[in-house]
C-alpha atoms as a PDB file:
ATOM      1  CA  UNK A   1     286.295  94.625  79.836  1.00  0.00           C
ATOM      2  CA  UNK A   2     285.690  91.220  81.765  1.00  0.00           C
ATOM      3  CA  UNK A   3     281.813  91.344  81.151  1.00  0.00           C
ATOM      4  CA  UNK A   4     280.108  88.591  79.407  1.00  0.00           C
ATOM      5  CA  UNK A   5     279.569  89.096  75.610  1.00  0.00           C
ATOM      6  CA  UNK A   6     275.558  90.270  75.091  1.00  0.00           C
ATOM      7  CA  UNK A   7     273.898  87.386  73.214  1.00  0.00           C
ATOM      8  CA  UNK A   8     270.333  87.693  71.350  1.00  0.00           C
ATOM      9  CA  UNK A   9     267.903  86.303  74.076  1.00  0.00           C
ATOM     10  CA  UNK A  10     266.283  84.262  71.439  1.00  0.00           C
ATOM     11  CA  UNK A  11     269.712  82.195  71.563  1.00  0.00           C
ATOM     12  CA  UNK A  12     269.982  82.274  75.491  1.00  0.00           C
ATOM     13  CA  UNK A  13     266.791  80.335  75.575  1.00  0.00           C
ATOM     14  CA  UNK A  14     265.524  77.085  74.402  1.00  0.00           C
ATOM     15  CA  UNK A  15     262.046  77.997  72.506  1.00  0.00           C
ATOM     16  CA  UNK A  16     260.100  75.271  71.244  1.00  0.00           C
ATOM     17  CA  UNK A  17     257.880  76.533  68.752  1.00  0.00           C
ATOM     18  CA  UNK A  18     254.399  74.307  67.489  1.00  0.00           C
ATOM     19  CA  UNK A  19     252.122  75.233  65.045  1.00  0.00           C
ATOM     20  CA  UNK A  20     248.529  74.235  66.233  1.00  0.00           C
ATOM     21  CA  UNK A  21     245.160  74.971  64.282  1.00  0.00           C
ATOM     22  CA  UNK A  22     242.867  77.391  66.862  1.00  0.00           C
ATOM     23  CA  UNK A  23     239.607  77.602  65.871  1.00  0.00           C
ATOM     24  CA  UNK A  24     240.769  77.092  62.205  1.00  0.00           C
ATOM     25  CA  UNK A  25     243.751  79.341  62.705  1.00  0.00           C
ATOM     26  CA  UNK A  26     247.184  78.067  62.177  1.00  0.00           C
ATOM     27  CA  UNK A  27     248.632  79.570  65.138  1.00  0.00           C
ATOM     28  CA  UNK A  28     252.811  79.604  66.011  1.00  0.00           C
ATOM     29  CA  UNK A  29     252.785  78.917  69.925  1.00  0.00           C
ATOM     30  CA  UNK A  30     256.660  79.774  71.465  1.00  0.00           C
ATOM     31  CA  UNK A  31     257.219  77.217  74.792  1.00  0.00           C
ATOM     32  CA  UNK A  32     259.833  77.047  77.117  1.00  0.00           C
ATOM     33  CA  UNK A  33     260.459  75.896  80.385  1.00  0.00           C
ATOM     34  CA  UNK A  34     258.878  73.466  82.331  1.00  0.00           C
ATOM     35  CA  UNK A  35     256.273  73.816  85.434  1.00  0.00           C
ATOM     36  CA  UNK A  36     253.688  76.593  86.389  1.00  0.00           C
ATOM     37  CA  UNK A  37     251.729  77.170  83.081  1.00  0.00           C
ATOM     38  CA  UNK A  38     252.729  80.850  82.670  1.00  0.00           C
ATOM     39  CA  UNK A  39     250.526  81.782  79.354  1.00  0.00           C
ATOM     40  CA  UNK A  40     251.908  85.167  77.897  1.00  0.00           C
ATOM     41  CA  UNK A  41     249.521  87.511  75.740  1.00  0.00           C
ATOM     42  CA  UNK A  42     251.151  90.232  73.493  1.00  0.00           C
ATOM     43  CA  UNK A  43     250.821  93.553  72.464  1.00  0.00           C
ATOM     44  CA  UNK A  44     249.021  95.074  69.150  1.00  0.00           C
ATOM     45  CA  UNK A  45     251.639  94.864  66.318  1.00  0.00           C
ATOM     46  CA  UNK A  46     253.881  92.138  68.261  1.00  0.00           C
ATOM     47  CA  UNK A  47     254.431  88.730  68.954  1.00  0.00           C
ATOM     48  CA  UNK A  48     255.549  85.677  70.991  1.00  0.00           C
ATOM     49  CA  UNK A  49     258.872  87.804  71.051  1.00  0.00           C
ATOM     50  CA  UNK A  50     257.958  90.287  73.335  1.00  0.00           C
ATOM     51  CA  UNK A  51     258.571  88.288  75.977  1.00  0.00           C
ATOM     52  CA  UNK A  52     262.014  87.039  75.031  1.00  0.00           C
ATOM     53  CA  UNK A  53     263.368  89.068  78.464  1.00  0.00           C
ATOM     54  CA  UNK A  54     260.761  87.441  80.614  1.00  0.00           C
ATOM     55  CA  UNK A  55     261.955  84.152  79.355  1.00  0.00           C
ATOM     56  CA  UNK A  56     265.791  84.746  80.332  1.00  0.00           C
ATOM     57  CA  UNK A  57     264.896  86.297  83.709  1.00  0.00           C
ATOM     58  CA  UNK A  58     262.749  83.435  84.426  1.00  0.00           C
ATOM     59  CA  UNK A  59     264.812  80.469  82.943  1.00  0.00           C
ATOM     60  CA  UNK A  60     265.864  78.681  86.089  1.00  0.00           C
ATOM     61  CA  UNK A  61     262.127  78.881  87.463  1.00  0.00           C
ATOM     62  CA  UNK A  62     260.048  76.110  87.599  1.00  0.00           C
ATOM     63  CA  UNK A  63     257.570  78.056  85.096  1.00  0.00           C
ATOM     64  CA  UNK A  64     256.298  76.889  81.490  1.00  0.00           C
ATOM     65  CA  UNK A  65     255.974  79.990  79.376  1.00  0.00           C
ATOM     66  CA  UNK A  66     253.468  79.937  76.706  1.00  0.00           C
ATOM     67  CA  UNK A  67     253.123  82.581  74.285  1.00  0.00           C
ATOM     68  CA  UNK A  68     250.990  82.190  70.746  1.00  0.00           C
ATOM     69  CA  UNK A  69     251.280  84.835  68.407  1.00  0.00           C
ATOM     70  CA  UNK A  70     247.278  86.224  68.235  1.00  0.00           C
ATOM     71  CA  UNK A  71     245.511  85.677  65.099  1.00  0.00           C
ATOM     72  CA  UNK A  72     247.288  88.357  62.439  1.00  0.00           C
ATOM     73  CA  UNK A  73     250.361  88.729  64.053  1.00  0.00           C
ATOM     74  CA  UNK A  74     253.914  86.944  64.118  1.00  0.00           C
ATOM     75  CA  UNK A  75     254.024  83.721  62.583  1.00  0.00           C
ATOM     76  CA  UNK A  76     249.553  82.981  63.144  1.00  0.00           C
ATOM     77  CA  UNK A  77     247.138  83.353  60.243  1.00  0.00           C
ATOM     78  CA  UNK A  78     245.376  85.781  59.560  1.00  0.00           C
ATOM     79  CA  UNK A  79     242.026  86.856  60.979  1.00  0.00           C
ATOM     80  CA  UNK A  80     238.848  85.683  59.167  1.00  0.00           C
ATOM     81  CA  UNK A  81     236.886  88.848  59.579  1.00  0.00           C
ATOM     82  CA  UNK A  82     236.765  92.021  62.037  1.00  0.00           C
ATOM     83  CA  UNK A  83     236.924  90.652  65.672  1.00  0.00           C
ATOM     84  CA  UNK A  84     236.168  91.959  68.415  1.00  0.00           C
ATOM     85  CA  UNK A  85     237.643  91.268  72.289  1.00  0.00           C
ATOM     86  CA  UNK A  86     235.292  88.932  72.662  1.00  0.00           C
ATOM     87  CA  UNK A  87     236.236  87.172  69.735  1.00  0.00           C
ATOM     88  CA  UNK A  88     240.203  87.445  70.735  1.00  0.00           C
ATOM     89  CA  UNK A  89     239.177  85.659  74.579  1.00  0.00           C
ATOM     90  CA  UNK A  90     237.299  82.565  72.747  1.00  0.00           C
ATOM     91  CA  UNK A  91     240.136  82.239  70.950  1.00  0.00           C
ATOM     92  CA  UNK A  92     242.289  82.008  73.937  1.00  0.00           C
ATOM     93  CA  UNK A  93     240.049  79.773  75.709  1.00  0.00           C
ATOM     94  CA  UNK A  94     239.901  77.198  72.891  1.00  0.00           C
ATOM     95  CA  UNK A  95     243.803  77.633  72.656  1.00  0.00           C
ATOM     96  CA  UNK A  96     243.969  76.576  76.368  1.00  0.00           C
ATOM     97  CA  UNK A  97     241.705  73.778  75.872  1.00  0.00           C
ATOM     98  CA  UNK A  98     244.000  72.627  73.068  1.00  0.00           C
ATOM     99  CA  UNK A  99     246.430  72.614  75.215  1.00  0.00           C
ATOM    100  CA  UNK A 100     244.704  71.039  77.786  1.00  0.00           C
ATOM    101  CA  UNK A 101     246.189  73.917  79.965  1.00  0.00           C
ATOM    102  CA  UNK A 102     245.065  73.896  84.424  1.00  0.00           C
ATOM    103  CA  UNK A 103     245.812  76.153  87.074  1.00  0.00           C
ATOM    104  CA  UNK A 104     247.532  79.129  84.769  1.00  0.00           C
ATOM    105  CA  UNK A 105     249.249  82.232  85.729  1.00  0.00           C
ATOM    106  CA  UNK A 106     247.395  84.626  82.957  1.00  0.00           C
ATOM    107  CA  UNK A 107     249.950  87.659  81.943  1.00  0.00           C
ATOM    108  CA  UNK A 108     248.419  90.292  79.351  1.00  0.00           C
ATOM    109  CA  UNK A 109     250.746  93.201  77.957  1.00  0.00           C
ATOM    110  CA  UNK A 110     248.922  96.047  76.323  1.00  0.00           C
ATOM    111  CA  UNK A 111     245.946  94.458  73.604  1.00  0.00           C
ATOM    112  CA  UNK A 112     246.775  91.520  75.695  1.00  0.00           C
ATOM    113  CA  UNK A 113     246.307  92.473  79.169  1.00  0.00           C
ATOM    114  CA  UNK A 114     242.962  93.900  77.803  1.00  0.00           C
ATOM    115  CA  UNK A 115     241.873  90.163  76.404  1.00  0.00           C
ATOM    116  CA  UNK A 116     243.104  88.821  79.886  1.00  0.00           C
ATOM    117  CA  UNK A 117     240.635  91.067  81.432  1.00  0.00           C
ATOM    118  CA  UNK A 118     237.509  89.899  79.213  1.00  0.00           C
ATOM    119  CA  UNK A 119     238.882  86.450  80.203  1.00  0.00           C
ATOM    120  CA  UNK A 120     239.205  86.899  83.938  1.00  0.00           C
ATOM    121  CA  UNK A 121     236.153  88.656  84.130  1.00  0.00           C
ATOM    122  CA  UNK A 122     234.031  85.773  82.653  1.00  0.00           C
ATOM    123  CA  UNK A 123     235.556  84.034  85.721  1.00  0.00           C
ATOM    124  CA  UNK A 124     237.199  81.362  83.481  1.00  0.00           C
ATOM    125  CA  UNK A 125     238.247  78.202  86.047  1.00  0.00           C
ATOM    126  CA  UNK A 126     241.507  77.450  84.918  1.00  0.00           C
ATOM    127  CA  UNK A 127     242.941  81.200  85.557  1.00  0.00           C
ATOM    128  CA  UNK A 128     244.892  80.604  89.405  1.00  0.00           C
ATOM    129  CA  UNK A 129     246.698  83.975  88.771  1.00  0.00           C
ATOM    130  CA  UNK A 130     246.041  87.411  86.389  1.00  0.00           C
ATOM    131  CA  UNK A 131     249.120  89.685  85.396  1.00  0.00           C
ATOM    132  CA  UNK A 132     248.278  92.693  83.725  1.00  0.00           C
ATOM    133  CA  UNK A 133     251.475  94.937  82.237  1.00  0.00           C
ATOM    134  CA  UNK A 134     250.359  98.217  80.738  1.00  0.00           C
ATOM    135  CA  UNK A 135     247.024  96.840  80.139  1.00  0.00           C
ATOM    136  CA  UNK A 136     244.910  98.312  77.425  1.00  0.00           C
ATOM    137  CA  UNK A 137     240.639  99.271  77.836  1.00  0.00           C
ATOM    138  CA  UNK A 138     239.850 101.879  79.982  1.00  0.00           C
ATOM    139  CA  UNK A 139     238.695 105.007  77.739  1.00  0.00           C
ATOM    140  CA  UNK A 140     239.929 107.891  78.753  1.00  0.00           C
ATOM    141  CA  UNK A 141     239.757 111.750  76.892  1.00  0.00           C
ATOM    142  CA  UNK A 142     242.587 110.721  74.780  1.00  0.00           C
ATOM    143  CA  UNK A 143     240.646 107.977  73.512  1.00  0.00           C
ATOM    144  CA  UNK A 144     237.989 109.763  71.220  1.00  0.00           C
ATOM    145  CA  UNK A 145     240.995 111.875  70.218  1.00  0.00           C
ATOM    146  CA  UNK A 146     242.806 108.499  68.825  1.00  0.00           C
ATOM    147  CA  UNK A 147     238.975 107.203  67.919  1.00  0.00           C
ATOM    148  CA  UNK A 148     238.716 110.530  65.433  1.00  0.00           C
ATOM    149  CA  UNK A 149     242.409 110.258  64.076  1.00  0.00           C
ATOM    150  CA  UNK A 150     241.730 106.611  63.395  1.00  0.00           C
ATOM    151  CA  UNK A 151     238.531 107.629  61.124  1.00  0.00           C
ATOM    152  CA  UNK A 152     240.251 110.830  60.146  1.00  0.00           C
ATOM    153  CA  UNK A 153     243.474 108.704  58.899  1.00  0.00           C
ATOM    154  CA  UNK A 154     240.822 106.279  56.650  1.00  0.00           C
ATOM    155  CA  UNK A 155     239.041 109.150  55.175  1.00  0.00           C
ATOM    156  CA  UNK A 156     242.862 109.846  54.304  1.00  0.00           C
ATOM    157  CA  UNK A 157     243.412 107.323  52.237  1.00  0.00           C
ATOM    158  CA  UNK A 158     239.862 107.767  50.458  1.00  0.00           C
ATOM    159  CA  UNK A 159     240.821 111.344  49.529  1.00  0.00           C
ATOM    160  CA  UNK A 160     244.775 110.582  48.286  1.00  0.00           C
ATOM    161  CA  UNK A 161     242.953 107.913  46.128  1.00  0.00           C
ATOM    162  CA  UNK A 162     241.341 110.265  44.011  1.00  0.00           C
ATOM    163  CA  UNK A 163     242.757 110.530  40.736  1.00  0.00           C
ATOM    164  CA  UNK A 164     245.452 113.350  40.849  1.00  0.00           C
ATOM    165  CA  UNK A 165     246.268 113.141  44.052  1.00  0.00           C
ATOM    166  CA  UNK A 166     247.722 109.598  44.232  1.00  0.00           C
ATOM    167  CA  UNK A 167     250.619 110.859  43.671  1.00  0.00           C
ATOM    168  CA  UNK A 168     250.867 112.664  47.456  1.00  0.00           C
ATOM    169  CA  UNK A 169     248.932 109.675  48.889  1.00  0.00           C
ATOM    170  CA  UNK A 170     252.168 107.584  50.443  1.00  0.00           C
ATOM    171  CA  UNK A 171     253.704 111.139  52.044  1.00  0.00           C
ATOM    172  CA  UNK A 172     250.309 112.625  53.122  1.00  0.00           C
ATOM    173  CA  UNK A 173     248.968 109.553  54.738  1.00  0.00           C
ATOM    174  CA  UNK A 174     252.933 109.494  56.849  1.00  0.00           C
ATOM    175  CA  UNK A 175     252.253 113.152  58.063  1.00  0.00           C
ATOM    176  CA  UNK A 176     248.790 112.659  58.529  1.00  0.00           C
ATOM    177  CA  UNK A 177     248.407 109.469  60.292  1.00  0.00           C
ATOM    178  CA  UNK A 178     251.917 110.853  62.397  1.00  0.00           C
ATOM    179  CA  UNK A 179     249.728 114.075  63.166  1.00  0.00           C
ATOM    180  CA  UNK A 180     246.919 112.276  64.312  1.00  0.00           C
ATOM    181  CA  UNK A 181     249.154 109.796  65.965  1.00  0.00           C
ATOM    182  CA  UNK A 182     247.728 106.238  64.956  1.00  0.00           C
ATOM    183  CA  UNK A 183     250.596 104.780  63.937  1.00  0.00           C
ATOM    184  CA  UNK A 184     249.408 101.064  64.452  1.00  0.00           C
ATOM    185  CA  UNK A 185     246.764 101.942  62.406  1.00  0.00           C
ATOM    186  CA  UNK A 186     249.278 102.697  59.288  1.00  0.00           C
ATOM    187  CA  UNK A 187     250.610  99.609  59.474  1.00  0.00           C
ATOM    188  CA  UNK A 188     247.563  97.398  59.766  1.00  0.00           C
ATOM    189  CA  UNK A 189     246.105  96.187  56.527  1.00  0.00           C
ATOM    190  CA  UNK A 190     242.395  94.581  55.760  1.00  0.00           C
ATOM    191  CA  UNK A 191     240.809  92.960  58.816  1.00  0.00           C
ATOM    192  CA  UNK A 192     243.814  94.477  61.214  1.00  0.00           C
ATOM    193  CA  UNK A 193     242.354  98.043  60.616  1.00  0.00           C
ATOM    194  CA  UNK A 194     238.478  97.088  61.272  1.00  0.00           C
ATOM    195  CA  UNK A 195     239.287  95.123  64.240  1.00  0.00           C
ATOM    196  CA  UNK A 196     241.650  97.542  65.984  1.00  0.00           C
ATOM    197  CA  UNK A 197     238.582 100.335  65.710  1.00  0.00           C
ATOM    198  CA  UNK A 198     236.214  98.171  67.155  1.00  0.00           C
ATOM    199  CA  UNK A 199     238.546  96.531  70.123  1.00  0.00           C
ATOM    200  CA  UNK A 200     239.321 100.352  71.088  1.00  0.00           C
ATOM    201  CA  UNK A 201     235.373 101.056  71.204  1.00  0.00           C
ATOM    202  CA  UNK A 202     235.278  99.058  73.684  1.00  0.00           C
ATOM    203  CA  UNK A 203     235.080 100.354  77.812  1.00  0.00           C
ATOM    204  CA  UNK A 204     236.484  97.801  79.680  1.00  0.00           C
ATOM    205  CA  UNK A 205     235.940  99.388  82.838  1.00  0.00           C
ATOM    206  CA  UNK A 206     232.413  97.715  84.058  1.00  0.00           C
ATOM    207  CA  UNK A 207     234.880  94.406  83.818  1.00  0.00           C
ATOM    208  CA  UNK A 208     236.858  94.999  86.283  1.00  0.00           C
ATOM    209  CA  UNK A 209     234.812  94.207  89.230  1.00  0.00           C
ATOM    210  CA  UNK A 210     234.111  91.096  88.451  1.00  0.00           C
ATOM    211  CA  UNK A 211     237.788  89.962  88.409  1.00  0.00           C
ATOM    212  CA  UNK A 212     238.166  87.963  91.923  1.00  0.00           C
ATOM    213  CA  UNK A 213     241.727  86.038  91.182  1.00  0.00           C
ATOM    214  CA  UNK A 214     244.452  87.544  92.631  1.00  0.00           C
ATOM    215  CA  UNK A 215     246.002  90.189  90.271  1.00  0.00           C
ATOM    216  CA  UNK A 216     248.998  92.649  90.365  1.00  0.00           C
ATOM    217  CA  UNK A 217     249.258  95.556  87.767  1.00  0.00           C
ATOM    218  CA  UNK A 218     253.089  96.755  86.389  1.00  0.00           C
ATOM    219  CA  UNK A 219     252.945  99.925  85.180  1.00  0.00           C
ATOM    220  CA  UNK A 220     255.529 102.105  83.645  1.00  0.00           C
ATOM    221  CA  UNK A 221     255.304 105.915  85.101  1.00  0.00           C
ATOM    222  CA  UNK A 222     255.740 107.524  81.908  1.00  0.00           C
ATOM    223  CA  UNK A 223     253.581 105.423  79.709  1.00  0.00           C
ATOM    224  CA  UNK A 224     251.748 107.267  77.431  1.00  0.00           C
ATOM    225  CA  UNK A 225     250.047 104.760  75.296  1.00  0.00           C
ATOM    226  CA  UNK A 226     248.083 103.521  78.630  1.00  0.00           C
ATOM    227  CA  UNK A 227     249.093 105.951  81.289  1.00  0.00           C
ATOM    228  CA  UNK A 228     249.666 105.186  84.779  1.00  0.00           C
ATOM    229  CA  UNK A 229     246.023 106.880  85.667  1.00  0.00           C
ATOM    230  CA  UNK A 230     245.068 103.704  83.886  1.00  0.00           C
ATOM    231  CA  UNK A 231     246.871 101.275  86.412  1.00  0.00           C
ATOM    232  CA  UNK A 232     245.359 103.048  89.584  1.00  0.00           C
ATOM    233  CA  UNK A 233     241.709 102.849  88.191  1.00  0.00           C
ATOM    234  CA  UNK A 234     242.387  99.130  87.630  1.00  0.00           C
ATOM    235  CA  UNK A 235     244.005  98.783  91.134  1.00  0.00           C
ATOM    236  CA  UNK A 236     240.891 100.480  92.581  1.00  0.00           C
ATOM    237  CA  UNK A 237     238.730  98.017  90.410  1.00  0.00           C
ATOM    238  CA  UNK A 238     240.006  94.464  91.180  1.00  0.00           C
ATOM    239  CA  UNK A 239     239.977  93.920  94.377  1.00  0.00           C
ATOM    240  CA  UNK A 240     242.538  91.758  95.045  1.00  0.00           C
ATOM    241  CA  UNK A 241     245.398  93.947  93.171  1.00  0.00           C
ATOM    242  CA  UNK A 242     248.686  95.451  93.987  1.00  0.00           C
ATOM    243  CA  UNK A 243     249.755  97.916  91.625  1.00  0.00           C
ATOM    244  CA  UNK A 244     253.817  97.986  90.902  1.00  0.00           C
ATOM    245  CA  UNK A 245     255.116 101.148  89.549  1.00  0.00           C
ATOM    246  CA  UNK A 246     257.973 101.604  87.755  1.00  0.00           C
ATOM    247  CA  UNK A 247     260.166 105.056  87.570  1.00  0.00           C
ATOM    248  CA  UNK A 248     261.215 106.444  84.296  1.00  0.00           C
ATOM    249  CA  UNK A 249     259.531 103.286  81.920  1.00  0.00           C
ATOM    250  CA  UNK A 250     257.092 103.449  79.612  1.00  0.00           C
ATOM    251  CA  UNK A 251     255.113 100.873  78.131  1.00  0.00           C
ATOM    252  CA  UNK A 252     257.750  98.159  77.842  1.00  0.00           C
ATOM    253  CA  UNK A 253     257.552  97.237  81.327  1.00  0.00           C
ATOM    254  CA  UNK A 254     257.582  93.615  80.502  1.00  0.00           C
ATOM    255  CA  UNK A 255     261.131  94.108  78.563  1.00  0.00           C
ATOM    256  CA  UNK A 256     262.258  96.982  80.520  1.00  0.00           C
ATOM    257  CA  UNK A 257     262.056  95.778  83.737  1.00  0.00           C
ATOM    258  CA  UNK A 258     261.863  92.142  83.210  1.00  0.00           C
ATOM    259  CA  UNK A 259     263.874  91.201  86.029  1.00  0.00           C
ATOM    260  CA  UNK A 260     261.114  93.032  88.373  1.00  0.00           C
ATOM    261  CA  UNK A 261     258.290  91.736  87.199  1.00  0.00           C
ATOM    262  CA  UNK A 262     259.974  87.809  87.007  1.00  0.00           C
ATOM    263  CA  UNK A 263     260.302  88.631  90.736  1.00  0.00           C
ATOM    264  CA  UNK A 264     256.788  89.121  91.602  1.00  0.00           C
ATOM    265  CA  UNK A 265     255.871  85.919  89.181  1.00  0.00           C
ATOM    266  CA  UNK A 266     258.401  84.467  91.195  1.00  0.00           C
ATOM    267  CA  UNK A 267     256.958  85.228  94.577  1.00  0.00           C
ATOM    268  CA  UNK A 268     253.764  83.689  93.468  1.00  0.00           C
ATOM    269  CA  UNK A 269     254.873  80.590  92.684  1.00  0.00           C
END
């Protein structure tokens, strides 16, 4: 057909991978590249390999991506106790002064673009540049809806536990928890579970204000997990933001439209 054979981006690009001890978390950092520190903060439920596209469309850049898998996901440890957002952006910060990291582009997907927020709002020196893809925080209605299913979904599990009714726990909690629609909550286990409720309690709205680094937003226009109503309240917010919409994507942006969003990393440079 003449076109070049697809190849797994993971063997496209050279990733060096350290394990590094974060505030007494062993914590799997994915590097590669070499030049603007571009630090990379995933999704709930993912990893350092989210950004495998972002990596390819930016390998002949002068840019260093950086990408730890957050405490209880990927290859990291797992968390101590329930954390908070709070607890997620001290993290962060004593990961980039591990690293001895300066003058970083910051780039939050999702969970992550809502710990990039917490960090940009505390007006944290060594943030040059914020990227925020699909960024998770603002409540909206549909919030107390997934707030309810999450509760709803544990009380669940209580219920199926009862003896004589174990036996319809593992189907009841699928249709229930895929009925209520938290499926992230059904697959987190332990600390995952108490954490996620009390990082989606959390308004990040009043933040946004005090974000003065330049920022632009990537949006997907048929995101549902953080819909695009999201983006333009965020735009409003920080003042210094563009807003880049994308037709027909949801909340992969940063894999569906890698190319795109390289481009306006790029332009920054």
């Amino acid at each position: 057909m003449g076109a070049t054979a697809w190849r797994p981006y993971a063997m496209m690009v050279s990733v060096e991978k350290r394990m590094v001890t974060i505030k007494g978390i062993p914590t799997l950092i994915a590097i590669s590249g070499s030049g603007r520190n571009l630090l990379c903060l995933h999704g709930w439920g993912a990893s350092h390999e989210s950004f495998a596209e972002l990596r390819e469309a930016m390998r002949d850049d002068p840019v260093c991506i950086i990408a730890p898998d957050l405490p209880g996901f990927g290859g990291s440890g797992d968390l101590p106790g329930a954390w908070s957002t709070d607890d997620f952006a001290d993290f962060v910060e004593e990961l980039v002064r591990v690293l001895t990291l300066h003058d970083v582009f910051l780039f939050g997907h999702s969970h992550g673009g809502r710990i990039a927020i917490k960090l940009a709002s505390r007006g944290a020196p060594w943030i040059s540049h914020l990227f925020l893809c699909a960024a998770a925080g603002i409540r909206r209605p549909k919030h107390w809806k997934r707030c309810f299913g999450i509760y709803a979904a544990s009380l669940g599990k209580t219920l199926f536990s009862i003896r004589g009714l174990r036996i319809f726990q593992r189907v009841a909690r699928k249709y229930l928890y895929k009925l209520l629609m938290v499926h992230d909550y059904e697959r987190a286990e332990g600390t995952l579970k108490e954490t996620m409720i009390r990082v989606i309690n959390e308004d990040i709205t009043p933040l946004l204000s005090a974000i003065t680094m330049p920022t632009d937003l990537f949006w997907g226009e048929e995101d549902t997990m953080t819909p695009l109503k999201d983006g333009e309240i965020m735009n409003k917010k920080i003042v210094q933001s563009v807003l880049h919409t994308f037709e027909g994507v949801r909340h992969r942006v940063h894999r569906d439209r890698a190319a795109e969003v390289a481009e306006v990393i790029r332009s920054n440079l």
